[in-house]
Protein backbone atom coordinates (compact mmCIF):
# COMPACT_ATOMS: atom_id res chain seq x y z
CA UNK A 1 17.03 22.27 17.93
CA UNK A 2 15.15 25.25 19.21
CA UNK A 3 13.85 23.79 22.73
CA UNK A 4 10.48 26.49 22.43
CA UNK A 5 7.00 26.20 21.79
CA UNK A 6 5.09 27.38 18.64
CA UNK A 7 1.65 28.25 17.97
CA UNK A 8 -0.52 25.52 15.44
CA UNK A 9 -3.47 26.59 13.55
CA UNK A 10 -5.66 24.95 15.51
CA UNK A 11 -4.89 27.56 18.07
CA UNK A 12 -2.90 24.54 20.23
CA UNK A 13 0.45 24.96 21.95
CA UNK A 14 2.89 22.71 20.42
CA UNK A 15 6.61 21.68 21.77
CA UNK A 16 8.56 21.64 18.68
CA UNK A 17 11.05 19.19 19.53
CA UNK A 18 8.56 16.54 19.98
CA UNK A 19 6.81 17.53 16.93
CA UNK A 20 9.89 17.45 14.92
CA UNK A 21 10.13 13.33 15.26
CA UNK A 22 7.31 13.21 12.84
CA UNK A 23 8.75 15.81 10.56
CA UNK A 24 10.22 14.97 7.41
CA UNK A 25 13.76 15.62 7.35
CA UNK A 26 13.85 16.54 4.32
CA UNK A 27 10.95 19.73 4.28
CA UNK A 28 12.64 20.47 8.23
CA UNK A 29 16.10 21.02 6.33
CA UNK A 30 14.54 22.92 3.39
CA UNK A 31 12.28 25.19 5.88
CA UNK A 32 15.36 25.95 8.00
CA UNK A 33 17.46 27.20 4.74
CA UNK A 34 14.12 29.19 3.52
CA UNK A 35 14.47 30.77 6.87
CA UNK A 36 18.19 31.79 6.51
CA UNK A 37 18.10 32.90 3.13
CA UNK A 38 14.85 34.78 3.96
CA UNK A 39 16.35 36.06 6.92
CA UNK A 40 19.95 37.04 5.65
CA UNK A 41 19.38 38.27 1.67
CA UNK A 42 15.58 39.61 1.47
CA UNK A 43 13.77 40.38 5.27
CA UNK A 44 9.97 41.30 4.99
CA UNK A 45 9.01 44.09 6.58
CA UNK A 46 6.11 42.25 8.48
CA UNK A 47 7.93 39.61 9.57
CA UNK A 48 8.61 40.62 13.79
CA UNK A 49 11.16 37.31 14.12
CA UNK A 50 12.98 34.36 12.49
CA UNK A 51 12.37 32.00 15.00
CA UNK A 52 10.62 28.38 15.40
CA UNK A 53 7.47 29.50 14.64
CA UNK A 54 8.49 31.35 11.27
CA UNK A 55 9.93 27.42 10.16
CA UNK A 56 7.29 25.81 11.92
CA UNK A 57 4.91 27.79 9.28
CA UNK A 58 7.13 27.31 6.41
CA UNK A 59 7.12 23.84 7.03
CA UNK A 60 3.61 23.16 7.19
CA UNK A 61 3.18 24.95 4.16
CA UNK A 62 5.82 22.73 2.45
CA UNK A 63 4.16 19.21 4.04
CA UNK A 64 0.23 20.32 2.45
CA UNK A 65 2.49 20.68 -1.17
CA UNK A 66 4.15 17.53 -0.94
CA UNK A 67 1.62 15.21 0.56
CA UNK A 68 -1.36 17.17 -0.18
CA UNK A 69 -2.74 16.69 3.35
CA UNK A 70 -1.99 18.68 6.35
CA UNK A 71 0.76 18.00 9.44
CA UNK A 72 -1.08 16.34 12.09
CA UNK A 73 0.28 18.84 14.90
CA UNK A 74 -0.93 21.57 13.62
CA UNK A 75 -4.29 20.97 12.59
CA UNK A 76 -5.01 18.27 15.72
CA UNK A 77 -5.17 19.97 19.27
CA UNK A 78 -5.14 16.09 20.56
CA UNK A 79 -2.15 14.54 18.68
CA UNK A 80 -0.02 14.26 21.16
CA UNK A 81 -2.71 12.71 23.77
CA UNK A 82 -3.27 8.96 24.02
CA UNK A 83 -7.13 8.52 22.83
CA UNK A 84 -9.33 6.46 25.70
CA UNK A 85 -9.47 2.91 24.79
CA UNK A 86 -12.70 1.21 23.88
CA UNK A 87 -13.55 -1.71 25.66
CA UNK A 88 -13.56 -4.93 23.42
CA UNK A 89 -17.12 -6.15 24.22
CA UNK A 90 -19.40 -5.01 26.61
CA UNK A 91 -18.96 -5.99 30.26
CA UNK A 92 -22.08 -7.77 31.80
CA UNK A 93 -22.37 -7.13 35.43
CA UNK A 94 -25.45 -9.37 35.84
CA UNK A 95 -29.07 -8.54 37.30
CA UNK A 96 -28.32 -6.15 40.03
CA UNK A 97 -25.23 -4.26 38.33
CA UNK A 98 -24.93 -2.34 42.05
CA UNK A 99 -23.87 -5.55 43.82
CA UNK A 100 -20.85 -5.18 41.75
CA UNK A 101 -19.66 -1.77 41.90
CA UNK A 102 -16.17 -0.96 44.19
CA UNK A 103 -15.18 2.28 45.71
CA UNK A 104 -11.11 2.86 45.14
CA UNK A 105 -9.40 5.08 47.33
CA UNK A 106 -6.02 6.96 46.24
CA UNK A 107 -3.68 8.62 48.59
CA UNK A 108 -2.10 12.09 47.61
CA UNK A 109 0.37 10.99 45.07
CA UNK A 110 -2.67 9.43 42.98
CA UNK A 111 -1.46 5.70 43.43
CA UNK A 112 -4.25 3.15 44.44
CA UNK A 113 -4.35 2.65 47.77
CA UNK A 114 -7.28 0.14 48.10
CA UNK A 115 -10.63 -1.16 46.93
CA UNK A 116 -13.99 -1.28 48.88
CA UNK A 117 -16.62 -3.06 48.05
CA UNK A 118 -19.86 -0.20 47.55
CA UNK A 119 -22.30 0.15 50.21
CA UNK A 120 -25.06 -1.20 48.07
CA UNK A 121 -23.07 -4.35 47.83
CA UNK A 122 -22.99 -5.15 51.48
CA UNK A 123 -26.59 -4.89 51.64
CA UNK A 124 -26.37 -1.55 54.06
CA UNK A 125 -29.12 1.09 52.22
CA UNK A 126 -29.24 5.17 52.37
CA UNK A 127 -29.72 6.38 55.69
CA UNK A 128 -32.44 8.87 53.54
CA UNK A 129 -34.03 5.83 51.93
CA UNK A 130 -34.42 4.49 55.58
CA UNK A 131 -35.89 7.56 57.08
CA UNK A 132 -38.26 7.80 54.06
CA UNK A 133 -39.60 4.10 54.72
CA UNK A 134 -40.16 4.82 58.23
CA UNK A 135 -42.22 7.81 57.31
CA UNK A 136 -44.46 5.99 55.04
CA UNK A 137 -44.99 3.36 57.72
CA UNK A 138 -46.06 6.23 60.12
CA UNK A 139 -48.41 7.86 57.76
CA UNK A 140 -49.98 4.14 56.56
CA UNK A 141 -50.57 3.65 60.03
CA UNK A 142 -52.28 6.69 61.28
């Protein structure tokens, strides 16, 4: 194939090889011969290249005639990202939601290293939180 990136509407970068698995082969093999014939028998004399991005164009233009709705890769910036999962039902972390919260840690590479329980959970408080209720005591007292 053409192992190069081409430019989608939506202004998004797009590797054409992966986009090509959910091409139809069909208006890929008639965009490629529009291309030749184009390129060989009658050049425009605006058009700077014959190149992926000339087909990719073509082809986009053939997929809105035949299934009168637009290719996904070029109109979607996201298509090729996996969307973030929604949870099934909400989680209930009880009463006092901060007795439950851990801290991970992950070492260079990104993998998970380990899991701490938060600070809250142990029962430890702020040392600004502790300062601040030894100042109140001092001013109640005076």
């Amino acid at each position: 194939m053409f192992h190069t990136s081409v430019l989608a509407s939506s202004g998004n970068v797009v590797d054409f090889d992966r986009a090509s698995f959910l091409m139809d082969c069909e208006l890929l093999q008639a965009s490629i011969a529009a291309r030749d014939y184009e390129r060989d028998h009658a050049p425009r004399w605006d058009c700077c290249g014959y190149g992926a991005q000339w087909v990719w164009e073509e082809y986009c233009e053939l997929h809105l005639e035949k299934y009168d709705e637009y290719f996904i890769p070029d109109v979607d910036p996201a298509w090729d990202r996996p969307s973030v999962p929604v949870p099934a039902k909400p989680i209930d972390l009880g009463e006092r939601p901060e007795l439950n919260l851990r801290m991970p840690v992950w070492d260079r590479n990104g993998r998970l290293v380990a899991v701490y329980p938060s600070p809250l959970a142990s029962g430890r408080r702020d040392r600004h939180q502790v300062r601040r209720s030894q100042r109140r005591k001092r001013f109640d007292t005076a």
